[in-house]
C-alpha atoms as a PDB file:
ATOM      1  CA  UNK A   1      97.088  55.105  85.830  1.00  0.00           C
ATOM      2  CA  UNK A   2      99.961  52.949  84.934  1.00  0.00           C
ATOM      3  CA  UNK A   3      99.715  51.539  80.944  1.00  0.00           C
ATOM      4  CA  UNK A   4     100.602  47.374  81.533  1.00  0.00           C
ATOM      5  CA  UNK A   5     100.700  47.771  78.192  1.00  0.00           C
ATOM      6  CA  UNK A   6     104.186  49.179  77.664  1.00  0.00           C
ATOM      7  CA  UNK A   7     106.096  47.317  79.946  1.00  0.00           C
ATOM      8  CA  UNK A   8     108.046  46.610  76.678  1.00  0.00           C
ATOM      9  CA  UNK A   9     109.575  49.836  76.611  1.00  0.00           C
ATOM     10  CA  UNK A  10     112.621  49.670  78.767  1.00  0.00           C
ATOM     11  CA  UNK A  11     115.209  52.438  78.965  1.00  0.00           C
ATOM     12  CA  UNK A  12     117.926  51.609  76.431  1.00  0.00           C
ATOM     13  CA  UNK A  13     115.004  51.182  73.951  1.00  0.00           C
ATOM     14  CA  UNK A  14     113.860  54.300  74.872  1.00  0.00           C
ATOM     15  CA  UNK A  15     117.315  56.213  74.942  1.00  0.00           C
ATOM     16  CA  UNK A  16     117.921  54.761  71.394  1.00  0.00           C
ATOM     17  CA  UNK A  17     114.509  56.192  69.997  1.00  0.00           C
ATOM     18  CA  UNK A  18     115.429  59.580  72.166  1.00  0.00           C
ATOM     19  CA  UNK A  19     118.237  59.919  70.285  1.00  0.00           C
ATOM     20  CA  UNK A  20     117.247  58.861  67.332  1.00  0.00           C
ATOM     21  CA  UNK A  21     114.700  61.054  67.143  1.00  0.00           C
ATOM     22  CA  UNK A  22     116.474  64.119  68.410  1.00  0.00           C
ATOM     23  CA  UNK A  23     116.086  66.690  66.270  1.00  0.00           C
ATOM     24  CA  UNK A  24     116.501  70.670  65.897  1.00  0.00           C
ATOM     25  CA  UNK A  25     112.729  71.480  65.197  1.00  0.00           C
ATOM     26  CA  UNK A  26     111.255  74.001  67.221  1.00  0.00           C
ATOM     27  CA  UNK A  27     109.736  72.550  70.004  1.00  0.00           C
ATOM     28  CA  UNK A  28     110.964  69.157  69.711  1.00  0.00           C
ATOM     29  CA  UNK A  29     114.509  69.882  70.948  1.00  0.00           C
ATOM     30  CA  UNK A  30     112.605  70.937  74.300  1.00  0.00           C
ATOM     31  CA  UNK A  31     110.905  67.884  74.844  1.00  0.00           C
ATOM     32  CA  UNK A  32     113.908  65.393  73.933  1.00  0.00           C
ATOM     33  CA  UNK A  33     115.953  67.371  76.159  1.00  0.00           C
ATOM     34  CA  UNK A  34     113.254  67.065  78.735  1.00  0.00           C
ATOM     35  CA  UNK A  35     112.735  63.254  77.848  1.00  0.00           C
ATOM     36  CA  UNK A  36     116.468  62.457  77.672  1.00  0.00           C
ATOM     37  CA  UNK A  37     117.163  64.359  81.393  1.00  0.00           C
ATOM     38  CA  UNK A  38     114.112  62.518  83.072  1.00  0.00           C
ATOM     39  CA  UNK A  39     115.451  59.183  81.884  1.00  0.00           C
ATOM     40  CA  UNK A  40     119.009  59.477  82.515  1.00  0.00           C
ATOM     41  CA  UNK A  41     117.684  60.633  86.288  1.00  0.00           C
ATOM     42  CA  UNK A  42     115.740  57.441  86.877  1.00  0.00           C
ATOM     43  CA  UNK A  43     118.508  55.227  84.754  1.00  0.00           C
ATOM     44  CA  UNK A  44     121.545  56.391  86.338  1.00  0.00           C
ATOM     45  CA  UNK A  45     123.170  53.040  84.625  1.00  0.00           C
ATOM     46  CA  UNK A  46     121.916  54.164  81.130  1.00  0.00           C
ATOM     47  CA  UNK A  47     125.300  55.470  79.538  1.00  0.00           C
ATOM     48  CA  UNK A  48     127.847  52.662  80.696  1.00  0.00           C
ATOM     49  CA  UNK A  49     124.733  49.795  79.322  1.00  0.00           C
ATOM     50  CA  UNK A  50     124.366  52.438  75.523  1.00  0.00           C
ATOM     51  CA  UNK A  51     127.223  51.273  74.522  1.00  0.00           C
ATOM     52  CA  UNK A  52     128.219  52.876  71.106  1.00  0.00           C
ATOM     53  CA  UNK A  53     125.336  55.025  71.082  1.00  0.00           C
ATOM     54  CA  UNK A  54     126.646  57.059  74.342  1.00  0.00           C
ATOM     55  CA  UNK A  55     129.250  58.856  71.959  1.00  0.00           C
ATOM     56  CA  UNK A  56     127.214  60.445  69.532  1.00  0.00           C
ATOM     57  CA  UNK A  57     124.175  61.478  71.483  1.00  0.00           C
ATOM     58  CA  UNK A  58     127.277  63.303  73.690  1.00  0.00           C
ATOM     59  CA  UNK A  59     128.636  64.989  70.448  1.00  0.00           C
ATOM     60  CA  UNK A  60     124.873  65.839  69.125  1.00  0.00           C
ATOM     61  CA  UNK A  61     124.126  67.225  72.739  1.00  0.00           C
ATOM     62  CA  UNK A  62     127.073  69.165  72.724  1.00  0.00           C
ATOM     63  CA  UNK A  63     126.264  70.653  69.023  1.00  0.00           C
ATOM     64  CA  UNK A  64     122.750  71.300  70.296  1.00  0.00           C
ATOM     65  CA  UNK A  65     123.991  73.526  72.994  1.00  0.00           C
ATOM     66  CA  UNK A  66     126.359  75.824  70.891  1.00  0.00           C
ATOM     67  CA  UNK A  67     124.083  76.155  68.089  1.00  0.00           C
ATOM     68  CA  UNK A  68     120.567  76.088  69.126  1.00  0.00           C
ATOM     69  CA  UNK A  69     118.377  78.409  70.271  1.00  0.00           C
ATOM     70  CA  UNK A  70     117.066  76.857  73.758  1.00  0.00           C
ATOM     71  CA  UNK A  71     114.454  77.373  76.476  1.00  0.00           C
ATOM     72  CA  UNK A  72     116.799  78.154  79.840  1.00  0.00           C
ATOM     73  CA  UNK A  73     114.656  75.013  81.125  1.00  0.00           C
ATOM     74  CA  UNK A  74     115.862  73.121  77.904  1.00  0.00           C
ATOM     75  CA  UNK A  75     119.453  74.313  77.795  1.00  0.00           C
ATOM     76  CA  UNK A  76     119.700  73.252  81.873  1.00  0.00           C
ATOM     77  CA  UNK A  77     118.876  69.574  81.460  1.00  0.00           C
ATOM     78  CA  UNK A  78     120.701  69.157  78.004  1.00  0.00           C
ATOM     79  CA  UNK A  79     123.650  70.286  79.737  1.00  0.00           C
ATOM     80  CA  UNK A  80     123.320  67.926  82.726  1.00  0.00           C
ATOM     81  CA  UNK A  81     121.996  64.947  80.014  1.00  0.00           C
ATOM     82  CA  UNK A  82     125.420  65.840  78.370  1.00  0.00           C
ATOM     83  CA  UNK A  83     127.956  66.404  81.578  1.00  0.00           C
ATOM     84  CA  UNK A  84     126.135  62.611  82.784  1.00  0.00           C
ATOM     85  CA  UNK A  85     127.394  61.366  79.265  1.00  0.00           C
ATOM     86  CA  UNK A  86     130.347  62.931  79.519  1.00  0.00           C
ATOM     87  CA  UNK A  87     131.323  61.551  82.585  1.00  0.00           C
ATOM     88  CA  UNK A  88     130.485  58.069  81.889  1.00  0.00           C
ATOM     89  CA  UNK A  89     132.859  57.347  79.281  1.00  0.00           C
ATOM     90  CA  UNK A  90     133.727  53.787  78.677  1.00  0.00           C
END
């Protein structure tokens, strides 16, 4: 069922809490990656309206990626939430 009562939450609020929040704790890097791939797919629009906060989540994505130990899953969609950030820079 759909929750009317988060109709609040639209997607720049919820990129700027994604990466925010995105951390290197085990477990948790797997779910913003999954989190930040998901909404970037239904927001195609989302890195041209972040504005300033485009640039770092692309450099913390990128440091994620050499550094971290990552599910193939996780390391697949940080890597396309990073080339979509990458590509979309004002």
């Amino acid at each position: 069922m759909r929750d009317r009562g988060l109709a609040g939450w639209d997607a720049l609020t919820l990129l700027r809490g994604l990466a925010t929040g995105l951390v290197e704790a085990p477990g948790f890097v797997d779910l913003y990656a999954h989190s930040l791939h998901v909404l970037l797919a239904v927001a195609p629009w989302l890195p041209q309206a972040a504005g300033p906060l485009a640039s770092p989540l692309r450099e913390r994505t990128a440091q994620l990626l050499d550094g971290v130990h990552l599910s193939a899953r996780s390391r697949r969609e940080l890597g396309r939430v990073h080339y979509v950030l990458d590509n979309n820079r004002t």
